[in-house]
Protein backbone atom coordinates (compact mmCIF):
# COMPACT_ATOMS: atom_id res chain seq x y z
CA UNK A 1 23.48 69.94 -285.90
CA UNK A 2 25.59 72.79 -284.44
CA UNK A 3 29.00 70.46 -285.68
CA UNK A 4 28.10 70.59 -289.19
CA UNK A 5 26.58 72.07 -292.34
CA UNK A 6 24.87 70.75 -295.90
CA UNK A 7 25.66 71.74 -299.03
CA UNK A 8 22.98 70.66 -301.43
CA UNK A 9 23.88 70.10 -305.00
CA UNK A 10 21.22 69.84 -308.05
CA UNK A 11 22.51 68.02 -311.35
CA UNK A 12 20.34 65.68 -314.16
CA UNK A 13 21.34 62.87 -311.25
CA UNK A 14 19.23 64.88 -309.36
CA UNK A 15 19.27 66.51 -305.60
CA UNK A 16 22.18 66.15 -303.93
CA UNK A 17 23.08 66.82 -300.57
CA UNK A 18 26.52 67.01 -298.48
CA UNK A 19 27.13 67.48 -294.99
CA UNK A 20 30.85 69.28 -293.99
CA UNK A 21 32.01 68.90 -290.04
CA UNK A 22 32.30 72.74 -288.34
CA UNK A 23 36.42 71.88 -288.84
CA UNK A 24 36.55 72.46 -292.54
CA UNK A 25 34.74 75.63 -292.08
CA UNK A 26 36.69 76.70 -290.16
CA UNK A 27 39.38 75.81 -292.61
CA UNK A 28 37.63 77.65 -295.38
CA UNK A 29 37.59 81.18 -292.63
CA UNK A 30 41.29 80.35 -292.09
CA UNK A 31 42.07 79.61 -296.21
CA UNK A 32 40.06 83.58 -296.31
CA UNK A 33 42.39 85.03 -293.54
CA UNK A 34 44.87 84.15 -294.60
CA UNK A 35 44.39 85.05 -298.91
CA UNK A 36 43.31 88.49 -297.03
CA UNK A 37 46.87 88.56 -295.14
CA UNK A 38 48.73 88.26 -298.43
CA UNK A 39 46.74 90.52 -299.63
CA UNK A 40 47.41 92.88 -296.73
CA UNK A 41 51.14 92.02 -297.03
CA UNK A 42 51.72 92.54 -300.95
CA UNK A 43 49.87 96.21 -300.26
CA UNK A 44 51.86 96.97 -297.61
CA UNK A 45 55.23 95.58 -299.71
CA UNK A 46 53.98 97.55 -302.58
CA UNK A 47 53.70 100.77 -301.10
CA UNK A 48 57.07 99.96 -299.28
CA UNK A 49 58.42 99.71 -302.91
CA UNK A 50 56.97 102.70 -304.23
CA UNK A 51 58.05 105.33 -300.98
CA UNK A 52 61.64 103.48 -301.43
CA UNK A 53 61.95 104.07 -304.91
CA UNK A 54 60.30 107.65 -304.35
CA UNK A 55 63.25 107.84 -302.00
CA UNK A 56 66.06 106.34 -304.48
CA UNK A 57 64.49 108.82 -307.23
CA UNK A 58 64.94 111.76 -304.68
CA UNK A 59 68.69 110.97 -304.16
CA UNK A 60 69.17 110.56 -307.96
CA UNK A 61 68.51 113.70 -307.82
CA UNK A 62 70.26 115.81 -305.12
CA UNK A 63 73.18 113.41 -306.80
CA UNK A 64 72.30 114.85 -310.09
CA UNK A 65 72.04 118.36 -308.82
CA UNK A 66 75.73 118.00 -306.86
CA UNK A 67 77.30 116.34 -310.11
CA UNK A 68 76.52 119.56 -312.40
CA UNK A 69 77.83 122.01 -309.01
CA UNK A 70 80.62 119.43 -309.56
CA UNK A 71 81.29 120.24 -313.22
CA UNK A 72 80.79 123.82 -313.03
CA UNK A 73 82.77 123.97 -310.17
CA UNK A 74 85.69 121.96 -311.73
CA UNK A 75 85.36 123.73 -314.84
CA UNK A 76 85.64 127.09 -312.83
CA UNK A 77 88.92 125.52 -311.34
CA UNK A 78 90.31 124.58 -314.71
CA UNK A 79 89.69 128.36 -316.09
CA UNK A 80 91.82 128.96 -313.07
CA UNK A 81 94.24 127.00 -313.21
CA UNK A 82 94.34 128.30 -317.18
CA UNK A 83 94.38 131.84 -315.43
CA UNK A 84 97.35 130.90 -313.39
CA UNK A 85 99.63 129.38 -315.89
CA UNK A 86 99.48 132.67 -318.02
CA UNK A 87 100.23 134.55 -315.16
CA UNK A 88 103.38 132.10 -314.48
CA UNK A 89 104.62 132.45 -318.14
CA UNK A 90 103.85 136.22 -318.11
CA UNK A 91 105.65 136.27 -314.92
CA UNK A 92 108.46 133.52 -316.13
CA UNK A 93 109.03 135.64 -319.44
CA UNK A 94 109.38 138.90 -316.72
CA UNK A 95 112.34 136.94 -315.01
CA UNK A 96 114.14 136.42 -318.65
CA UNK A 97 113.72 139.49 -319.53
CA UNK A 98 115.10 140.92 -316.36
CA UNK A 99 118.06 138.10 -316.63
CA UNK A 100 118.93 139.45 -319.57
CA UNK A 101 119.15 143.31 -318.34
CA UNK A 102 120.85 142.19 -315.51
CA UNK A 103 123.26 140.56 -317.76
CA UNK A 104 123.59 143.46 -319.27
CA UNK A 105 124.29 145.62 -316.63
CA UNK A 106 127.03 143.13 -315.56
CA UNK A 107 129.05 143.47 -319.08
CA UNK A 108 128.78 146.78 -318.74
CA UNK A 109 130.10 147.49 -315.53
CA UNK A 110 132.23 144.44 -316.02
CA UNK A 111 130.48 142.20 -313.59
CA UNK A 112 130.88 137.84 -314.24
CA UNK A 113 129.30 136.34 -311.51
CA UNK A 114 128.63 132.45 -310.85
CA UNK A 115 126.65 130.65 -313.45
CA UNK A 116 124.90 129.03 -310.54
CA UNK A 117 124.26 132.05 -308.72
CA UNK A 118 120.68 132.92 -307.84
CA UNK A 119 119.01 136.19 -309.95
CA UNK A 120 118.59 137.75 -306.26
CA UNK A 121 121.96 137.26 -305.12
CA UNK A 122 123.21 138.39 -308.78
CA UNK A 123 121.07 141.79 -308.40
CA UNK A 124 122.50 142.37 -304.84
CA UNK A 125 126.16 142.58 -306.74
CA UNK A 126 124.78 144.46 -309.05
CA UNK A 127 123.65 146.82 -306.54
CA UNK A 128 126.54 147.12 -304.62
CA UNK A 129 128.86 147.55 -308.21
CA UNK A 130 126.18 150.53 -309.36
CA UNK A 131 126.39 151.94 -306.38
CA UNK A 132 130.37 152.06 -306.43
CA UNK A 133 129.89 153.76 -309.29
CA UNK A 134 127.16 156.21 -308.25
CA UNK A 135 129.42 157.21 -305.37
CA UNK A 136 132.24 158.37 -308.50
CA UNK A 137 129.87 159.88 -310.71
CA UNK A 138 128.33 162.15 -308.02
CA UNK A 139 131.52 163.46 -306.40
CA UNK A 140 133.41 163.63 -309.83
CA UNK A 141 132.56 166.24 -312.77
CA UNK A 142 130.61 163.19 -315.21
CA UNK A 143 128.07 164.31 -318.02
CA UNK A 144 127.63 167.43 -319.82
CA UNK A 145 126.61 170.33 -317.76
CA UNK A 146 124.34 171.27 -320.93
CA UNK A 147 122.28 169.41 -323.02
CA UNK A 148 124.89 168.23 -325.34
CA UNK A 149 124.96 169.43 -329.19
CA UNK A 150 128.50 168.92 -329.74
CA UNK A 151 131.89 171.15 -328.99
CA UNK A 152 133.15 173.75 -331.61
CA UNK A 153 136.44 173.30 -330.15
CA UNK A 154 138.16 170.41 -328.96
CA UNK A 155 140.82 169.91 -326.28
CA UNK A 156 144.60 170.38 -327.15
CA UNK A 157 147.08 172.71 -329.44
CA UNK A 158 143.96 174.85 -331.93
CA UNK A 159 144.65 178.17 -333.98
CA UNK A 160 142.92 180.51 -331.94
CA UNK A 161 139.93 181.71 -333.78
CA UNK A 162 140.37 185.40 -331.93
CA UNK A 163 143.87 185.64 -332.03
CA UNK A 164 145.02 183.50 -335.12
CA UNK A 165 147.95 182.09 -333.37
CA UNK A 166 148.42 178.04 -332.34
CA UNK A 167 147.93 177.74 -328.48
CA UNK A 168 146.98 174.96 -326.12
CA UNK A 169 143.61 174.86 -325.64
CA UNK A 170 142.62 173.95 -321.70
CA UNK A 171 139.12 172.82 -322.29
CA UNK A 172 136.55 172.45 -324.88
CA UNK A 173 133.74 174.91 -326.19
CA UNK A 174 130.34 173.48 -325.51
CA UNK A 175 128.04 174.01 -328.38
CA UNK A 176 125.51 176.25 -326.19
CA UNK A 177 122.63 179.40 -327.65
CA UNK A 178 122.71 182.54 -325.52
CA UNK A 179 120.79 181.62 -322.44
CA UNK A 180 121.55 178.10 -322.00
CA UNK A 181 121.45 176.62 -318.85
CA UNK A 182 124.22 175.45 -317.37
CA UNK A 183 124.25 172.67 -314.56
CA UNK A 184 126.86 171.84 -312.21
CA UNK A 185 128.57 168.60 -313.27
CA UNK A 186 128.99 166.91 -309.19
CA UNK A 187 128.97 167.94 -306.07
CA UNK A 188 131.02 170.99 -304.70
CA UNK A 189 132.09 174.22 -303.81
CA UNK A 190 131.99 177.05 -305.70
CA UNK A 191 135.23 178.64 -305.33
CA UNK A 192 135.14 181.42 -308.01
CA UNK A 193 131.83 183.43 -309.73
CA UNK A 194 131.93 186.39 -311.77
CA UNK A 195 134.48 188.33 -313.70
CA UNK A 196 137.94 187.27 -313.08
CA UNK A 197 140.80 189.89 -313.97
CA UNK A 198 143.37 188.74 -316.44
CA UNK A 199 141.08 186.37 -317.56
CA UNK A 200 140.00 185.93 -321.29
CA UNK A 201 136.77 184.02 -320.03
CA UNK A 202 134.58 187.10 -319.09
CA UNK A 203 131.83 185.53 -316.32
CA UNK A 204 133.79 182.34 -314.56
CA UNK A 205 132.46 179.93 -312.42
CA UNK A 206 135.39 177.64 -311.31
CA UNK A 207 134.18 174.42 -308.83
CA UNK A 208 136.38 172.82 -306.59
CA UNK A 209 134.55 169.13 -306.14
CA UNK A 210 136.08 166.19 -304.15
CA UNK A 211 139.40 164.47 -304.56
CA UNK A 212 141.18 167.21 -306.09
CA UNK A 213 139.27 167.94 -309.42
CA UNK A 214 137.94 171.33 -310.80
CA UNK A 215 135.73 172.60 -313.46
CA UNK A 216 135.57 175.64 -315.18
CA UNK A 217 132.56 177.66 -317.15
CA UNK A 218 133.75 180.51 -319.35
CA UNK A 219 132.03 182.95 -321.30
CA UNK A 220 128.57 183.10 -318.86
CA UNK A 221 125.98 185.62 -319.62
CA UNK A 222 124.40 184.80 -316.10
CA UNK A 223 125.67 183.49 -312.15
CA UNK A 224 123.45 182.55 -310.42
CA UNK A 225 125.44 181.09 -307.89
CA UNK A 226 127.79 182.69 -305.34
CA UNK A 227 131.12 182.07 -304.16
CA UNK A 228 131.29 179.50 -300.84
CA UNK A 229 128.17 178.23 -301.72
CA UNK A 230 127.87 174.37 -301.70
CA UNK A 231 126.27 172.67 -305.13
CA UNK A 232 125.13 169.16 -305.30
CA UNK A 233 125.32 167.82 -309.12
CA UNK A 234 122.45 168.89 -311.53
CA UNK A 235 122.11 172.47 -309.40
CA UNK A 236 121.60 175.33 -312.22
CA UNK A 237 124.87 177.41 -311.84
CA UNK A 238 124.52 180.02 -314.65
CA UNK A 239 123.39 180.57 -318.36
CA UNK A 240 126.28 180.36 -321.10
CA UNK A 241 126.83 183.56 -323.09
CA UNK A 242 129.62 185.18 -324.83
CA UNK A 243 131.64 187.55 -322.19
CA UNK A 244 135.04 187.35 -322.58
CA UNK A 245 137.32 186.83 -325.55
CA UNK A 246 134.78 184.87 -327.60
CA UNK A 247 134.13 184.73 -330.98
CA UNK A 248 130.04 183.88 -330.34
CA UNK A 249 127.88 182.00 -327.82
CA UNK A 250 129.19 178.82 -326.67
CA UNK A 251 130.44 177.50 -322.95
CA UNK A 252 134.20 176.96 -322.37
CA UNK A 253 134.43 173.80 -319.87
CA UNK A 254 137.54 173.01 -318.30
CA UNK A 255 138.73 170.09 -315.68
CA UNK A 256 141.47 169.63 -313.81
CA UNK A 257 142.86 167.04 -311.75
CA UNK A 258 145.20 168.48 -308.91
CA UNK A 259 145.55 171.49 -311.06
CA UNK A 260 146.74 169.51 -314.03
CA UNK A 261 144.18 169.58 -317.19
CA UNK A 262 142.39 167.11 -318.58
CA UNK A 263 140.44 166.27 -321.83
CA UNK A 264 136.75 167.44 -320.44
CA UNK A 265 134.95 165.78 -323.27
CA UNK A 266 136.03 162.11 -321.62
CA UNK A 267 134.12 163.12 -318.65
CA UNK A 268 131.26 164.69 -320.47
CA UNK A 269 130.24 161.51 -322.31
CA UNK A 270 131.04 159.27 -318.95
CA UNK A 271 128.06 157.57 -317.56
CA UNK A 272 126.91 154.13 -316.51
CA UNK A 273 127.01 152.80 -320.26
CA UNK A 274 130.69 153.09 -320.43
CA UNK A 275 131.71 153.45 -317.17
CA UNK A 276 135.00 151.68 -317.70
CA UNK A 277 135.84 153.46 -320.72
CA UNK A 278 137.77 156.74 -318.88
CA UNK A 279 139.99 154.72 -316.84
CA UNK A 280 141.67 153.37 -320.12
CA UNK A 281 141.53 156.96 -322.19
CA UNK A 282 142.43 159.18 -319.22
CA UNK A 283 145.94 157.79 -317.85
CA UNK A 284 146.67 161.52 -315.72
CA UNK A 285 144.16 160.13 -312.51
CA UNK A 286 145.06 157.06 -309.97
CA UNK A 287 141.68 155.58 -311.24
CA UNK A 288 142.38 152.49 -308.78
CA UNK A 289 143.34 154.06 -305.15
CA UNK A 290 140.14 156.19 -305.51
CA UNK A 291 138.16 153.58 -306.19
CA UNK A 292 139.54 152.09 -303.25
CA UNK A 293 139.16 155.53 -301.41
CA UNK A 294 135.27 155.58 -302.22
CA UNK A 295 134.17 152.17 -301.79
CA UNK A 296 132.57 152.48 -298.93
CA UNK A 297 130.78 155.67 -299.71
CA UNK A 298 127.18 155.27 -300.36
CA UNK A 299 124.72 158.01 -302.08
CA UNK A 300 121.43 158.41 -300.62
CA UNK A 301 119.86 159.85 -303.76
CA UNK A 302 122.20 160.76 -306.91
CA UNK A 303 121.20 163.19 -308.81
CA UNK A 304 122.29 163.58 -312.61
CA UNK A 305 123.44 166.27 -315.28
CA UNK A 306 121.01 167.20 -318.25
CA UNK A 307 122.95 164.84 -320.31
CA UNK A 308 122.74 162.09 -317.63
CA UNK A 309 119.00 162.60 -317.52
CA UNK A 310 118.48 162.32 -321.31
CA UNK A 311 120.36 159.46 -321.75
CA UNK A 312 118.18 157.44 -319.65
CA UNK A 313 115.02 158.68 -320.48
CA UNK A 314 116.14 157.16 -324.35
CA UNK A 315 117.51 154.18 -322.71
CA UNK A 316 113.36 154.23 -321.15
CA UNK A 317 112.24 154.78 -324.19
CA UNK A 318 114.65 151.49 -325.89
C-alpha cells in the first residue's frame, strides 16, 4: 500500500479506478520542481535584464551628458580658433603695414636691402642708418630755430631795404612777430650774446656747434642765454625782435661752415624726409669725410627744433 496510490475515475462506463507505483509520483514532485526552477530562473534572468538595461540606460546617459560638454566645448574651441585667426590677420595686416613704412624709410634715407632679408634684420639697418643720421642732425644747425612762416629775405646779392643799395646778403630773415621764440638749431657753445659793436644786427647770439659750423640770430629783442654756456638743440636761446638795422620784426639767421657762409634755408628745411637732399644743393661742406667722422657717434636722446617737432607730429597725424 505504502508503494502506490489510486486514482479513481467516474465516466457513463462507470467507476474507474487506477493504481500509480510511488516512482511516478515522485516523477510528478520532480516534473513540479523543476517547472518551479524555470520559473525561479526566468525571474531571476528577468530582473538580470531589467538592472542591465537600467545600467545600459544609465550610461546612455552620462554618454549623452559628455557628448553635449563635447559640443559646447568644441564649439567654444572653434569661436577660438575664429578669435585667433582675426588676431593673426589683424596682426599679419600690422606687419604689411609696417613693411611698407619701413620701405619707406629705406627710400628715403636711401636704404636697398636684400629682398630676402628678414623685416627684423631690415629694421636693425634701419636703425643703425637713422641713427647715422641723428648723430648729423644733432651736432649740425638742421630745422628752423622758429616755427617756420617763411623768410622775407632770401640768401645772396638783395637791395637792401634800409639802405637801398645791392649787397650780399649773409643769411636769411626768418618770418618771426615780436616775441618769438627762438630755439637753438644743435648742440653748442654760445660764443657771442648781446649787442655787438659795429654790428648792424642789434642783440646777437652767434653759436659755435661741432665740426666747424656757426649760426647767427640778429635783431633779438631778448637773450636769454649767456656767453660760455653749453646748449643742446631745441634749448630756448632768445625771442626775435627788431634791434639793429631792421626795417620790422623778423630773425636774421646765418651759418657758416669754417667761417665761409652758407645758404641757411637748406639747413632749415633739412630733416629725416630729405635727408639726402643738402649733400647735392650744398657743394661748400666735405659731406662724405664727416659722415665718416661721425659714424660711430651714437645719440642717447635727440632732441629736435620747433620745426623738427611739427613736422612729425603732421607726419603722426598722416
Amino acid at each position: 500500500m505504502h508503494d502506490h496510490f489510486t486514482i479513481t475515475i467516474n465516466d457513463d462506463n462507470g467507476v474507474q479506478q487506477f493504481n500509480l507505483h510511488q516512482f511516478v509520483k515522485r516523477v510528478i514532485i520532480y516534473v513540479g520542481v523543476f517547472i518551479s526552477f524555470i520559473g525561479f530562473s526566468a525571474a531571476a534572468t528577468i530582473y538580470y535584464l531589467d538592472y542591465e538595461l537600467e545600467q545600459i540606460e544609465s550610461k546612455r546617459l552620462k554618454m549623452q551628458t559628455a557628448y553635449t560638454a563635447l559640443i559646447k566645448k568644441n564649439k567654444t574651441l572653434n569661436q577660438s580658433m575664429l578669435e585667433t585667426e582675426n588676431i593673426l590677420k589683424i596682426k599679419k595686416d600690422e606687419l604689411e603695414e609696417v613693411s611698407i613704412s619701413l620701405s619707406e624709410i629705406e627710400t628715403m634715407i636711401g636704404l636697398t636691402p636684400p629682398e630676402d632679408i628678414p623685416l627684423k634684420d631690415r629694421a636693425n639697418l634701419t636703425k643703425v642708418n637713422s641713427e647715422e643720421m641723428l648723430v648729423l642732425l644733432q651736432f649740425i644747425p638742421s630745422g628752423s630755430p622758429v616755427k617756420y612762416k617763411g623768410i622775407t629775405s632770401k640768401f645772396g646779392y638783395r637791395m637792401h631795404p634800409i639802405l637801398k643799395r645791392k649787397e650780399f646778403h649773409r643769411g636769411i630773415d626768418l618770418r618771426a612777430k615780436m616775441n618769438t621764440p627762438v630755439y637753438a638749431p644743435a648742440d653748442g657753445i654760445i660764443e657771442w650774446a648781446g649787442v655787438k659793436k659795429k654790428s648792424a644786427y642789434g642783440r646777437l647770439i652767434m653759436i659755435q656747434h661741432n665740426y666747424g659750423f656757426k649760426t647767427y640770430f640778429g635783431h633779438l629783442k631778448k637773450v636769454v642765454v649767456k656767453s660760455g654756456q653749453f646748449i643742446k638743440k631745441g634749448d630756448l636761446i632768445a625771442y626775435s625782435g627788431n634791434s639793429g638795422r631792421s626795417s620790422g620784426p623778423h630773425l636774421h639767421y646765418g651759418i657758416r661752415f669754417n667761417e665761409r657762409v652758407v645758404d641757411p634755408l637748406l639747413f632749415v628745411k633739412w630733416n629725416l624726409n630729405n635727408y639726402k637732399s643738402i649733400f647735392e644743393k650744398e657743394k661748400k661742406i666735405p659731406w662724405q669725410s664727416l659722415i665718416a667722422m661721425t659714424k660711430n657717434i651714437k645719440v642717447q636722446i635727440p632732441t629736435q627744433t620747433q620745426q623738427s617737432l611739427l613736422l612729425v607730429q603732421q607726419s603722426r597725424v598722416k
